[in-house]
C-alpha atoms as a PDB file:
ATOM      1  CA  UNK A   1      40.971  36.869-169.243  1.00  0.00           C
ATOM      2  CA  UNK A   2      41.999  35.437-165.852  1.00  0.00           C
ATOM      3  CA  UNK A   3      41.895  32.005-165.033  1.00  0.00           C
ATOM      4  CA  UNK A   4      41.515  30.552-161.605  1.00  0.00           C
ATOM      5  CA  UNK A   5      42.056  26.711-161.556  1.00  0.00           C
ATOM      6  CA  UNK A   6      39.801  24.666-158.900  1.00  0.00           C
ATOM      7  CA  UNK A   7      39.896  21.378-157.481  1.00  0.00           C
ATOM      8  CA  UNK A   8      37.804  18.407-159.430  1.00  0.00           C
ATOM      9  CA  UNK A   9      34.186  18.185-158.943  1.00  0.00           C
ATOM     10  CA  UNK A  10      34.068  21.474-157.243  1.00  0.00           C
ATOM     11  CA  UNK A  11      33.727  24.220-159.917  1.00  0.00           C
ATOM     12  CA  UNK A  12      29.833  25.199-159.822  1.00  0.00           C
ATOM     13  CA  UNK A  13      29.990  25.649-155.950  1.00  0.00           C
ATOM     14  CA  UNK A  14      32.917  27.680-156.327  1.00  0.00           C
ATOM     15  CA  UNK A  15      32.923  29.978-159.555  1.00  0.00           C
ATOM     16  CA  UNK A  16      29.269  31.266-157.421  1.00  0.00           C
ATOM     17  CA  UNK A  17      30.997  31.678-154.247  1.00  0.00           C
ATOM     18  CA  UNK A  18      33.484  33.941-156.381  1.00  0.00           C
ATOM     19  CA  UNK A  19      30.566  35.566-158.428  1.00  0.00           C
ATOM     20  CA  UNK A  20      28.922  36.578-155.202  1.00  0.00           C
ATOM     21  CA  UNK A  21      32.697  37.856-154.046  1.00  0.00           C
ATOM     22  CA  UNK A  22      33.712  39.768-156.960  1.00  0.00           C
ATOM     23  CA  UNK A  23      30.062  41.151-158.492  1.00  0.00           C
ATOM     24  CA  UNK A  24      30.699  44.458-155.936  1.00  0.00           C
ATOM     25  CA  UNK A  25      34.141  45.126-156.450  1.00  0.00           C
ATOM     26  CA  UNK A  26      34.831  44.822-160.283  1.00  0.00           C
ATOM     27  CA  UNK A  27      35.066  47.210-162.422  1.00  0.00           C
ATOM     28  CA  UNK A  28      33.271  47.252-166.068  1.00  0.00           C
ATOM     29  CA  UNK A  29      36.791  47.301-167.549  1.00  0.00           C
ATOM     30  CA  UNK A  30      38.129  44.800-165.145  1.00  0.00           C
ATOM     31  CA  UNK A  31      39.040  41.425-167.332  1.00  0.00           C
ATOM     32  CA  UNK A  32      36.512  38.720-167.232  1.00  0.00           C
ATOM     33  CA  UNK A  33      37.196  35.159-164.774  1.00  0.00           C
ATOM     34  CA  UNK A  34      37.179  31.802-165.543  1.00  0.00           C
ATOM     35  CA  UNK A  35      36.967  28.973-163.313  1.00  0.00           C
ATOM     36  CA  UNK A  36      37.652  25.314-164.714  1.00  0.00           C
ATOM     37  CA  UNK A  37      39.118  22.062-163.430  1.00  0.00           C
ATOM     38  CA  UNK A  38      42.151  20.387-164.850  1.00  0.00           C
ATOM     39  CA  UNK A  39      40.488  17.805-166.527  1.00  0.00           C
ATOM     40  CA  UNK A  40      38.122  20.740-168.258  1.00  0.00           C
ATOM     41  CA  UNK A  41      41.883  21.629-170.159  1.00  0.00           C
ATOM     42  CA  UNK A  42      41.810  20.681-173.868  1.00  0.00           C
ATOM     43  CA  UNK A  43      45.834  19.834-174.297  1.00  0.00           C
ATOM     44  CA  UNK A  44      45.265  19.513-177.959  1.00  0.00           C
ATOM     45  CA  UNK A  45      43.749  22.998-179.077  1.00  0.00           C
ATOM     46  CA  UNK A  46      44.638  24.862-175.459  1.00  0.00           C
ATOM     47  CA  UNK A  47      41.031  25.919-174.860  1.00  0.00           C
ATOM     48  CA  UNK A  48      38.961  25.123-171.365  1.00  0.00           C
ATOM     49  CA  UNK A  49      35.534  24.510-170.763  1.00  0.00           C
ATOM     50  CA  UNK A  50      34.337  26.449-167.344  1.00  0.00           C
ATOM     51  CA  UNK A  51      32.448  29.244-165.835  1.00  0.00           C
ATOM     52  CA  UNK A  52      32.589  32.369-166.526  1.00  0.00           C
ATOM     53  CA  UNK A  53      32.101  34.740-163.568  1.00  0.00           C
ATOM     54  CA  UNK A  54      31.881  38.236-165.385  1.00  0.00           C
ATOM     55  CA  UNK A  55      28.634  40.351-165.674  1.00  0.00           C
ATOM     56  CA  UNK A  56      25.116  39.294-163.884  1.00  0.00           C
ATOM     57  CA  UNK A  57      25.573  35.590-163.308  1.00  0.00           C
ATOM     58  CA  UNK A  58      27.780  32.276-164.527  1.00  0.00           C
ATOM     59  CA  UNK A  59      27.598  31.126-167.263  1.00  0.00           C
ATOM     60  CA  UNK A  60      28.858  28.037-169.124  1.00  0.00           C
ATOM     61  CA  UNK A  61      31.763  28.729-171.751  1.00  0.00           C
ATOM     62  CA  UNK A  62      34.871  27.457-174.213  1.00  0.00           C
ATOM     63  CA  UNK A  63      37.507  29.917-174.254  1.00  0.00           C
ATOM     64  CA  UNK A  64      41.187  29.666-175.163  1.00  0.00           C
ATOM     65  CA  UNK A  65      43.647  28.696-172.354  1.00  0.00           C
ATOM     66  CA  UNK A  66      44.248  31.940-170.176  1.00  0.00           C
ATOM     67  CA  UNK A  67      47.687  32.968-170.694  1.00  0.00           C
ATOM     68  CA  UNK A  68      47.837  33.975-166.474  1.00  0.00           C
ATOM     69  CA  UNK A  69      46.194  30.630-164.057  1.00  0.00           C
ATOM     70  CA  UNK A  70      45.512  31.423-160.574  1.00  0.00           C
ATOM     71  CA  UNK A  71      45.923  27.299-158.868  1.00  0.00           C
ATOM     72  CA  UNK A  72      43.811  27.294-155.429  1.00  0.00           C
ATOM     73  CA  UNK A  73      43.668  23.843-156.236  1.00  0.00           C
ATOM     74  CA  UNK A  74      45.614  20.829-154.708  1.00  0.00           C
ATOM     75  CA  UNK A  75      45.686  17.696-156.519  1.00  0.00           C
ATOM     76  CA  UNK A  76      46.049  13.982-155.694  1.00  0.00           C
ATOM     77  CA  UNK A  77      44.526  11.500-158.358  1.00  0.00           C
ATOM     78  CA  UNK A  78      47.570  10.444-160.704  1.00  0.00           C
ATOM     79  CA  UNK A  79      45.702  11.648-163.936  1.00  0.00           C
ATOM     80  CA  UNK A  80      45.704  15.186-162.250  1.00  0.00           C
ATOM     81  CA  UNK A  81      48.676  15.353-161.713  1.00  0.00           C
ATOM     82  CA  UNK A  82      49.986  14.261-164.846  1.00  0.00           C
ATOM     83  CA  UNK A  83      47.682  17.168-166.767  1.00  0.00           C
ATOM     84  CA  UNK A  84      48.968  19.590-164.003  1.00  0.00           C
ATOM     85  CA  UNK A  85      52.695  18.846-165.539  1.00  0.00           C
ATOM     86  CA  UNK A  86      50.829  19.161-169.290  1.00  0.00           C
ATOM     87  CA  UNK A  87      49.683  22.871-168.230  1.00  0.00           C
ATOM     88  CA  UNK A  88      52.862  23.255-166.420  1.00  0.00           C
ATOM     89  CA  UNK A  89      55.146  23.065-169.960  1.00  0.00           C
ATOM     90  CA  UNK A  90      52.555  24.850-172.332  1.00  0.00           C
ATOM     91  CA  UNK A  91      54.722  28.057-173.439  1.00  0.00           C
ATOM     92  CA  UNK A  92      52.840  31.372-173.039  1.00  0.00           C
ATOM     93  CA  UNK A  93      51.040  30.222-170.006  1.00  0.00           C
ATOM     94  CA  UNK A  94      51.674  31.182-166.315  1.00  0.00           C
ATOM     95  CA  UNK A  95      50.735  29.004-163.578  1.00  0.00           C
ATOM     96  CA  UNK A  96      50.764  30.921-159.837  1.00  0.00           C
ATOM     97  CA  UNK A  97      51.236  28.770-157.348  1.00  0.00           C
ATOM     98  CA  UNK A  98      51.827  25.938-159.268  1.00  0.00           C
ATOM     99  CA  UNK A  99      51.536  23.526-156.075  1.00  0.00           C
ATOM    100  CA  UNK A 100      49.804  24.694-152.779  1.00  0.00           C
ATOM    101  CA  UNK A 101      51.155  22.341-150.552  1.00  0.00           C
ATOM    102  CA  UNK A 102      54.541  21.981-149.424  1.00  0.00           C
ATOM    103  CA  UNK A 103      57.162  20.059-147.740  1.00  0.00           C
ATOM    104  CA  UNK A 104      57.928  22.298-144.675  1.00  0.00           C
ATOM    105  CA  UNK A 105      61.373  20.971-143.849  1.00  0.00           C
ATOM    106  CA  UNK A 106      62.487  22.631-147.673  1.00  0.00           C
ATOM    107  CA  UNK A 107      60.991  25.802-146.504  1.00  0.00           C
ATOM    108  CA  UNK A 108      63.159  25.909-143.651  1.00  0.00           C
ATOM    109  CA  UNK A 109      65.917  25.026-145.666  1.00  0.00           C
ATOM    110  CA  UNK A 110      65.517  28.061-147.505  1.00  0.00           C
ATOM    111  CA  UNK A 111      65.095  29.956-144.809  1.00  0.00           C
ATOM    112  CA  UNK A 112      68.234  28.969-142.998  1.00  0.00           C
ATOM    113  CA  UNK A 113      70.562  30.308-145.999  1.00  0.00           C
ATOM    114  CA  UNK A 114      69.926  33.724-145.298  1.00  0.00           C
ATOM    115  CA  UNK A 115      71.461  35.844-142.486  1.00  0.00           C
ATOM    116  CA  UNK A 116      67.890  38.179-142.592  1.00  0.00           C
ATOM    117  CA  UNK A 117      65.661  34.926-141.865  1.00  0.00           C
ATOM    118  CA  UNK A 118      67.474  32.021-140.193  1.00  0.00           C
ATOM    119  CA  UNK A 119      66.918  34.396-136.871  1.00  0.00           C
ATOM    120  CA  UNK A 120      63.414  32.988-137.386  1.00  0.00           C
ATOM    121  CA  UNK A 121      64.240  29.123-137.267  1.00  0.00           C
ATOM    122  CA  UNK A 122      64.110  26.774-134.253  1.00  0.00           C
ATOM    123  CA  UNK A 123      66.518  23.878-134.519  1.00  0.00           C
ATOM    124  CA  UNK A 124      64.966  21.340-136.073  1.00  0.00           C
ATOM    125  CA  UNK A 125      64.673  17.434-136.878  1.00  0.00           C
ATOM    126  CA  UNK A 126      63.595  15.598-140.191  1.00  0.00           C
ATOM    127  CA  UNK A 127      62.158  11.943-139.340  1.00  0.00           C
ATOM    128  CA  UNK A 128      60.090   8.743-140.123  1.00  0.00           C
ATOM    129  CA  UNK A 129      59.279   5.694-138.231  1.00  0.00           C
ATOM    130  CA  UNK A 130      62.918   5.659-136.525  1.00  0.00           C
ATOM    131  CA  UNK A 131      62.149   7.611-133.628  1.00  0.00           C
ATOM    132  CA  UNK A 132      64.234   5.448-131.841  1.00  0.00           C
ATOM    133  CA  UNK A 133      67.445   6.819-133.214  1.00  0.00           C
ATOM    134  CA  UNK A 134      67.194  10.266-132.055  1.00  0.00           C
ATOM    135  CA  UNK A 135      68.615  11.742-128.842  1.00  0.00           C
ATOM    136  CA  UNK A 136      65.362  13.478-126.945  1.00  0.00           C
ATOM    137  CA  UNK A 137      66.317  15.759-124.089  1.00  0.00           C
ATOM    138  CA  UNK A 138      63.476  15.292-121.378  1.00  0.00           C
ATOM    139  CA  UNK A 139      64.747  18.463-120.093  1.00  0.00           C
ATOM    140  CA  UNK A 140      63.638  20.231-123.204  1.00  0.00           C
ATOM    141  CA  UNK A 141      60.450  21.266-125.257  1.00  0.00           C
ATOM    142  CA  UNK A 142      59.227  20.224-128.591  1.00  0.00           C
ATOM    143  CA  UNK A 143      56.569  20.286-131.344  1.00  0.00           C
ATOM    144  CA  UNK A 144      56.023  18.136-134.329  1.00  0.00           C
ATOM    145  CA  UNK A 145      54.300  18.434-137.157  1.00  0.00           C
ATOM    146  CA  UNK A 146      54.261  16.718-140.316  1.00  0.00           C
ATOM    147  CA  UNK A 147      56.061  16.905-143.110  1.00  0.00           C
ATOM    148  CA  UNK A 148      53.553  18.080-145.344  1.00  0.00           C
ATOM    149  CA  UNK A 149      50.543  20.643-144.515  1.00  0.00           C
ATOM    150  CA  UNK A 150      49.877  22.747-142.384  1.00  0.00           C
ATOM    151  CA  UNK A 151      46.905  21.660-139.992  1.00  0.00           C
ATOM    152  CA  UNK A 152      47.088  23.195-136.684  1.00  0.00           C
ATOM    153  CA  UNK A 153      45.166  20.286-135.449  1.00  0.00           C
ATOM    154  CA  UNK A 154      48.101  17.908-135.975  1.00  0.00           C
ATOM    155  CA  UNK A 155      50.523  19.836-133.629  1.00  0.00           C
ATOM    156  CA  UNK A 156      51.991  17.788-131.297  1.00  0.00           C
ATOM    157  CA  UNK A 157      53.231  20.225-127.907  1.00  0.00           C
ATOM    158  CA  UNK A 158      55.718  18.316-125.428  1.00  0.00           C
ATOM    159  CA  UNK A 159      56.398  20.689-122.647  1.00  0.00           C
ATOM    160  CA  UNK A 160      58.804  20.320-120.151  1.00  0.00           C
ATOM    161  CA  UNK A 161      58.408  18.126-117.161  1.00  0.00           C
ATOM    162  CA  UNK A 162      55.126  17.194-118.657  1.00  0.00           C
ATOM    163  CA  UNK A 163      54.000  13.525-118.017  1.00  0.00           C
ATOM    164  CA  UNK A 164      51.368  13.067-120.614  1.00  0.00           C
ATOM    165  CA  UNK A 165      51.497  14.314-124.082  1.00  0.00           C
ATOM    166  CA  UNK A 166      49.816  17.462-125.201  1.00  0.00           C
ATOM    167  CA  UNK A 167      47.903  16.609-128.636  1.00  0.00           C
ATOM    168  CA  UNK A 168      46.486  19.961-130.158  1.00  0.00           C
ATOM    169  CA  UNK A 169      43.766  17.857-132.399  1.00  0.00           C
ATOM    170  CA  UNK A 170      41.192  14.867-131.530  1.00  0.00           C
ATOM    171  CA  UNK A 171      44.219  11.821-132.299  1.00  0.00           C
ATOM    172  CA  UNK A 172      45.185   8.744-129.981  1.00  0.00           C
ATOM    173  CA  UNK A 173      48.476   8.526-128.992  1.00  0.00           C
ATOM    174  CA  UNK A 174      50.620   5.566-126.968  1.00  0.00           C
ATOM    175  CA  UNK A 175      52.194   5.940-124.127  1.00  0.00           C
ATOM    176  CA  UNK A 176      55.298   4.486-122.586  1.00  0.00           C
ATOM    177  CA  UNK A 177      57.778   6.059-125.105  1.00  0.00           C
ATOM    178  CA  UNK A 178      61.426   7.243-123.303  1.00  0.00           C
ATOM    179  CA  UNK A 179      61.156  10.325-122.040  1.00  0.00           C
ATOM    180  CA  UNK A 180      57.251  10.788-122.424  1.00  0.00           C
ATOM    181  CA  UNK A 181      57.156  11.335-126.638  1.00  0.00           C
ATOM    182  CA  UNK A 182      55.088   9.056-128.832  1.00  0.00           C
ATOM    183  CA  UNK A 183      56.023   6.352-130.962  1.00  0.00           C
ATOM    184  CA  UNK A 184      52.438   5.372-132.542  1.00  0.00           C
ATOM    185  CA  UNK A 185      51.020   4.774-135.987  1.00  0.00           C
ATOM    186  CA  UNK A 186      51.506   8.893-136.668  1.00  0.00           C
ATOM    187  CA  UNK A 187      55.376   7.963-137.009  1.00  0.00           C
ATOM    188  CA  UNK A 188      54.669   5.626-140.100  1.00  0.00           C
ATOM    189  CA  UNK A 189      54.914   9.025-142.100  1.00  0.00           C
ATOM    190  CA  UNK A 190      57.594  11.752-141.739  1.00  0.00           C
ATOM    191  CA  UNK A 191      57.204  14.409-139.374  1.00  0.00           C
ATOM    192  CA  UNK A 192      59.409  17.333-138.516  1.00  0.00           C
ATOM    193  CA  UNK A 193      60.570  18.003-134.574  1.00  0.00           C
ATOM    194  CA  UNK A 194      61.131  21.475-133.454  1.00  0.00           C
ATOM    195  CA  UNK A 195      62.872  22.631-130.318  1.00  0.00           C
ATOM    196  CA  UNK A 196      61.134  24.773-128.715  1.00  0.00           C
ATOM    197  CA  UNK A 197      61.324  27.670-126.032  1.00  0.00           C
ATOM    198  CA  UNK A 198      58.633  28.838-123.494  1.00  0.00           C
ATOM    199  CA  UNK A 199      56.239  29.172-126.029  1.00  0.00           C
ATOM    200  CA  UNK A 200      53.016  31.778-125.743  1.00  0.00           C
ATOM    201  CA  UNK A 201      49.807  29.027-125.323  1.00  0.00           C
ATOM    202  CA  UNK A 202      45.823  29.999-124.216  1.00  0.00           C
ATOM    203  CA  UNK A 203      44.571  27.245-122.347  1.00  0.00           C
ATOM    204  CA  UNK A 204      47.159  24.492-123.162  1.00  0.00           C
ATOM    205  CA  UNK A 205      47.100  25.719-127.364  1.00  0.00           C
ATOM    206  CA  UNK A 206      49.399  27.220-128.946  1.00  0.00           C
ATOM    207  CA  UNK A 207      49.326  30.532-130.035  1.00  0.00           C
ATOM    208  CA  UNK A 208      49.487  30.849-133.815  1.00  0.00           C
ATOM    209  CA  UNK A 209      49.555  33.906-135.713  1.00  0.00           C
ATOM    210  CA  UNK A 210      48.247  32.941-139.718  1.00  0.00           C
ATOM    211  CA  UNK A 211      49.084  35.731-142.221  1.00  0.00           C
ATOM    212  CA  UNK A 212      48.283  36.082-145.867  1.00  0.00           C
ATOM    213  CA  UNK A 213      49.976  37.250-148.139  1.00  0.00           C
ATOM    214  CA  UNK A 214      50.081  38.444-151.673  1.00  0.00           C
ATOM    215  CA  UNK A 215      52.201  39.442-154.403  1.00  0.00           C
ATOM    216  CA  UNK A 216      51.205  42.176-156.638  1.00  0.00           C
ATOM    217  CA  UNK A 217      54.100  42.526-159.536  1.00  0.00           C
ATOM    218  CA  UNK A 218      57.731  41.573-159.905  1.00  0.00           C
ATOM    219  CA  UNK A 219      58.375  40.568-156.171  1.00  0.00           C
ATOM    220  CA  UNK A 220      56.999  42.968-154.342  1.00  0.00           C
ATOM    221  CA  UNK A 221      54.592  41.036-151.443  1.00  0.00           C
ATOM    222  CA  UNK A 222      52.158  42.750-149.202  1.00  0.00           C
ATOM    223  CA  UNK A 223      50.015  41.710-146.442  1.00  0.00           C
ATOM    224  CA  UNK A 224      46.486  41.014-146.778  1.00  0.00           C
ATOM    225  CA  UNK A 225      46.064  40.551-142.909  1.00  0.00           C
ATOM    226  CA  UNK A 226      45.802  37.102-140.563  1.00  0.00           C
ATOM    227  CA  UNK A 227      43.877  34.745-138.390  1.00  0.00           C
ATOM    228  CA  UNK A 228      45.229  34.237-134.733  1.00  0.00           C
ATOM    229  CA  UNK A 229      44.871  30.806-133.055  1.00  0.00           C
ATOM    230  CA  UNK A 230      43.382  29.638-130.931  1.00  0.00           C
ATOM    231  CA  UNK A 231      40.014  32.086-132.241  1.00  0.00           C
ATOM    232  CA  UNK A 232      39.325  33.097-129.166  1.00  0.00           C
ATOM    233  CA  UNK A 233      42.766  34.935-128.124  1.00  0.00           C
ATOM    234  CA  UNK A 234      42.898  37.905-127.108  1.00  0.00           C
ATOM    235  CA  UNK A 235      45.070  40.245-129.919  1.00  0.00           C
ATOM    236  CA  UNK A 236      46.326  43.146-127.692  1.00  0.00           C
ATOM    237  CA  UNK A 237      49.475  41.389-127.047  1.00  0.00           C
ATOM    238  CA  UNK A 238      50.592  40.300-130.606  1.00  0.00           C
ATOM    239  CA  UNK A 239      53.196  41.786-131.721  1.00  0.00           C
ATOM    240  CA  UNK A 240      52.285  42.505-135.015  1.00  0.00           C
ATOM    241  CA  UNK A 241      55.000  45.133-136.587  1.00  0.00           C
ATOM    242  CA  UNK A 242      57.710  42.328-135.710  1.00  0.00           C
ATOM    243  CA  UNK A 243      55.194  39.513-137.423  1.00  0.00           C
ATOM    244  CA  UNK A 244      54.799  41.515-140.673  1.00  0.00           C
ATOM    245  CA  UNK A 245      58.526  42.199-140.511  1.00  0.00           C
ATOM    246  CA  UNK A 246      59.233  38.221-140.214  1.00  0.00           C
ATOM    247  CA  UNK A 247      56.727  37.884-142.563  1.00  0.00           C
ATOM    248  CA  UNK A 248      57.701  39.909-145.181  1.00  0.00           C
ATOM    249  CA  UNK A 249      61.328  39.279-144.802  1.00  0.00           C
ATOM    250  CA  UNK A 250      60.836  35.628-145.325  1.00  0.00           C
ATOM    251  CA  UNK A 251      58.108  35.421-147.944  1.00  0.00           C
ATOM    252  CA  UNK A 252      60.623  37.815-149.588  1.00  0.00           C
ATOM    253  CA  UNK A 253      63.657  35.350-149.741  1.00  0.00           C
ATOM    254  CA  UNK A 254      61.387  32.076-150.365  1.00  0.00           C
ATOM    255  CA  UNK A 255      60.027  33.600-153.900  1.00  0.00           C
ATOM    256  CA  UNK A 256      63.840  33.504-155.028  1.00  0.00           C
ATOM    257  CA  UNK A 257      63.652  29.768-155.006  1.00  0.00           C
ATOM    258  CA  UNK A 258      59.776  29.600-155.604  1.00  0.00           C
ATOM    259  CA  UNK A 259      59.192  32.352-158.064  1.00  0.00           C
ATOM    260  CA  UNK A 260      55.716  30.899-159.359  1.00  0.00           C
ATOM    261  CA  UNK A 261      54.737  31.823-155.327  1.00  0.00           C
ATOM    262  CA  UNK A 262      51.959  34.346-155.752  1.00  0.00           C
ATOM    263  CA  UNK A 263      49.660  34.178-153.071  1.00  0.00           C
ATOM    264  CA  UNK A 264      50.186  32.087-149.433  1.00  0.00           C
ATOM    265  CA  UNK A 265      49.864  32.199-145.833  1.00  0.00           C
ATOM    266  CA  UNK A 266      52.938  31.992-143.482  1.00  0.00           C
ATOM    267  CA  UNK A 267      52.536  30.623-139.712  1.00  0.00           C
ATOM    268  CA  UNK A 268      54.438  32.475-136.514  1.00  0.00           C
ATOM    269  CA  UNK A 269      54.892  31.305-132.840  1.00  0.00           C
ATOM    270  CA  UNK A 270      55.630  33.279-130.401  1.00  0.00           C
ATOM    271  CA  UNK A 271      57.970  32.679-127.406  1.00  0.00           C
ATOM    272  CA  UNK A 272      57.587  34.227-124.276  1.00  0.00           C
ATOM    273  CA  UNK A 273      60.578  36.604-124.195  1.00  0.00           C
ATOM    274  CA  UNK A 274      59.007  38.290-126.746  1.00  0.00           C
ATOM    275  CA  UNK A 275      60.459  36.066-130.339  1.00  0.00           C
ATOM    276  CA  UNK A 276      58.770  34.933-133.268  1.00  0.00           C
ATOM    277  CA  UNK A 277      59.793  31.583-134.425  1.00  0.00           C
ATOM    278  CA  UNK A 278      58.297  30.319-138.571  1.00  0.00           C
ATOM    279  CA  UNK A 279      56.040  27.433-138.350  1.00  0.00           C
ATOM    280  CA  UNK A 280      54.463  26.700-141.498  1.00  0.00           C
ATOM    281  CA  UNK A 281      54.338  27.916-145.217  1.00  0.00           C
ATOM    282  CA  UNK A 282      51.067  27.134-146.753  1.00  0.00           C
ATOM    283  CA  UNK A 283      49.422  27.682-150.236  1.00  0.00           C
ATOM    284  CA  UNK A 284      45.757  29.521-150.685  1.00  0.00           C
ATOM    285  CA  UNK A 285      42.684  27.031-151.831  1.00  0.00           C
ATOM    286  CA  UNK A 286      39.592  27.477-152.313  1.00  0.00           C
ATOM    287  CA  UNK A 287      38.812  27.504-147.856  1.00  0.00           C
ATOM    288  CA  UNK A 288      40.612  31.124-148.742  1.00  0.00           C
ATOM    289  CA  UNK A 289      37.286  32.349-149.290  1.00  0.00           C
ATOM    290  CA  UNK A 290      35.416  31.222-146.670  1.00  0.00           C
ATOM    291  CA  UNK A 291      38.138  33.200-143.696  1.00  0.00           C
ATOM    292  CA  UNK A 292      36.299  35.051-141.007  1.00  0.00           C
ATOM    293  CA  UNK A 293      37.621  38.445-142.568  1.00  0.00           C
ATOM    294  CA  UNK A 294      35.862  41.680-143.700  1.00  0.00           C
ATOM    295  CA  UNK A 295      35.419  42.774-147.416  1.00  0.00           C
ATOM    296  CA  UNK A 296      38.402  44.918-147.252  1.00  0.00           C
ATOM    297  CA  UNK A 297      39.992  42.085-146.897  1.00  0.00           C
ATOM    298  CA  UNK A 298      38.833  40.916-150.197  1.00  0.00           C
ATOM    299  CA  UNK A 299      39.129  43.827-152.004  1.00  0.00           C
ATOM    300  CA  UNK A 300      42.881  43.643-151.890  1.00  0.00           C
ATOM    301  CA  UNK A 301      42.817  40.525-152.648  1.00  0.00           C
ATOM    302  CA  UNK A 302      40.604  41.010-155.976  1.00  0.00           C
ATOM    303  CA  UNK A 303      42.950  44.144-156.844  1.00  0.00           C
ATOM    304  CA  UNK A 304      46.073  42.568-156.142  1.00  0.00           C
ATOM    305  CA  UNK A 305      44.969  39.378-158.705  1.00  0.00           C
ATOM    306  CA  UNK A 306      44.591  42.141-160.941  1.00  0.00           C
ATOM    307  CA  UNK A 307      47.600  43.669-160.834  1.00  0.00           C
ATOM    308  CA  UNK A 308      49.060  40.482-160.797  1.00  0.00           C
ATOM    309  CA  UNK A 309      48.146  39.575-163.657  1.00  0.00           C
ATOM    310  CA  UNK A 310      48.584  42.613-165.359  1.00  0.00           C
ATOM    311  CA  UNK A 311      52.477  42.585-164.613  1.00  0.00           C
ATOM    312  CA  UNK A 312      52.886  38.720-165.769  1.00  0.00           C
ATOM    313  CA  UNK A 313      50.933  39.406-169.411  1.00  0.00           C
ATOM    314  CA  UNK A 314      53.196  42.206-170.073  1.00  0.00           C
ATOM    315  CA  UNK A 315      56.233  41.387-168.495  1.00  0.00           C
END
C-alpha cells in the first residue's frame, strides 16, 4: 500500500482529485493509495485512518501505517509538527520528502561545493533587517527573494540605472533607500540578494523556467517536464537541453545531502548571453495536481511513484 500524506483539513477534496487522476492509469495489480492527515496517524498501534483511492470510488478505511509515505504536505501548527518528527523516527517507515519547503540559501550552499554545479550560482547575500550594513553597487543588478519559498510573486528585480523599484507581485514598497533598494517592513524577515547579469525578462518579468522532477529508484532523477514564467512567453527560445542538463546535474548532487528528496521542482533564469543561473528549489504539494500539463504528464508521474516505491520496500 502507498501512502500519500496531505495537509490538515484537506483530505476529502484531495484523495478525489487523485481518484479522478489515477482511476485511468492504474493497473488492477497496481498497489492500492491512501490519503490521510498527520493527525489521522495512530502513534500507539501505527495504523491511519484515511481514504482509500483504489477501485470505483473512496472509501473510508483503518489500515496499518504504510511502510513508503509520499509528504505533499507542508506543515505549520506546532502539534503537526511534533507528530511529523513521531512519523519521522518510526523504524520500517519511509517518509519522501520529509519537508517541502526549504531554506534556499542551504540549497545554494550545496550547490557551491561542487565543481559540476557552482557554474550555476550567482553571488549571493544572506540578510535580515540590517540592510544598512551591506555595500550595494548602484552600478549593478539584483534580485531578492526570501529566505524560504519559492513564490515568484515575491521577486524583487533592481535593474541597473533604474529609479524606481521593480516589484514582480502586488506589495508596497518605500522609497528613499541609498542607491534606489528598499528598506520596508519585507526586511523584518530574511531574504537572500542575488547579483545579477542582463537577465532574459517579457514585459518587465522575469523569465523563469519551473521544472519537475522525479526520482524513480536509488538516485536516478528524471524530468517530468516544466512551467515557463511569465505564462504567456513565448518557448522557442528556451534553451531547454542546457536547463535539463543544469537540472539534472544539480538535483543530482542535492539528494547526497537530502536523500529523503523524491519528487521537487527546481527554478532557472536565464541571462542574456545565453547562461542559466539556479533560483529556487521547491518541494511538490498538493497545487502539483492542479499544473496546466497534459496526462502524459501524469502518467509518469503515477509510474514513477510506483517504481518508487517499489525500490524503497525492497531495498
Amino acid at each position: 500500500m502507498i501512502g500519500i500524506l496531505c495537509s490538515n483539513e484537506n483530505e476529502e477534496g484531495f484523495s478525489v482529485k487523485l481518484h479522478d487522476l489515477f482511476k485511468e492509469i492504474r493497473r488492477g495489480n497496481d498497489d492500492a493509495v491512501i490519503v490521510f492527515t498527520i493527525l489521522n496517524i495512530d502513534f500507539l498501534d501505527n495504523t491511519v485512518r484515511g481514504s482509500l483511492i483504489s477501485g470505483k470510488e473512496v472509501k473510508a478505511v483503518t489500515v496499518p501505517l504504510p511502510s513508503v509515505i509520499f509528504n505533499f504536505s507542508v506543515q505549520f501548527k506546532a502539534t503537526c509538527i511534533k507528530a511529523l518528527k513521531l512519523l519521522l523516527d518510526i523504524e520500517g517507515v519511509e517518509l519522501v520528502n520529509n519537508v517541502n519547503r526549504f531554506d534556499q540559501s542551504m540549497i545554494m550552499e550545496i550547490l557551491s561545493v561542487s565543481e559540476a554545479t557552482i557554474k550555476y550560482l550567482l553571488p549571493y547575500y544572506v540578510y535580515n533587517e540590517n540592510i544598512d550594513k551591506f555595500e550595494i553597487d548602484e552600478h549593478k543588478q539584483y534580485i531578492e527573494i526570501p529566505l524560504k519559498g519559492t513564490s515568484i510573486a515575491r521577486i524583487i528585480y533592481k535593474k541597473t540605472g533604474s529609479t524606481s523599484d521593480n516589484l514582480m507581485g502586488d506589495c508596497s514598497i518605500e522609497k528613499g533607500h541609498k542607491h534606489g533598494l528598499i528598506k520596508s517592513a519585507l526586511f523584518k524577515k530574511r531574504k537572500i540578494l542575488i547579483e545579477v547579469p542582463e537577465l532574459v525578462t517579457k514585459e518587465e518579468n522575469l523569465v523563469i523556467i519551473r521544472t519537475y522532477v522525479q526520482r524513480t529508484h536509488g538516485k536516478i532523477w528524471g524530468i517530468l517536464g516544466d512551467n515557463i514564467f511569465p505564462k504567456d512567453n513565448s518557448n522557442k527560445d528556451i534553451p531547454y537541453e542546457k536547463i535539463n542538463e543544469g537540472v539534472l546535474n544539480s538535483i543530482s548532487y542535492i539528494s547526497n545531502f537530502m536523500p529523503a528528496l523524491g519528487e521537487c521542482f527546481l527554478d532557472f533564469l536565464l541571462s542574456k548571453d545565453g547562461q542559466i543561473y539556479f533560483l529556487h528549489l521547491g518541494g511538490i504539494g498538493e497545487n502539483f495536481f492542479d499544473l496546466e500539463q497534459d496526462k502524459d504528464f501524469y502518467k509518469r508521474f503515477y509510474k514513477n511513484l510506483l517504481k518508487l516505491n517499489s525500490y524503497l520496500n525492497y531495498m
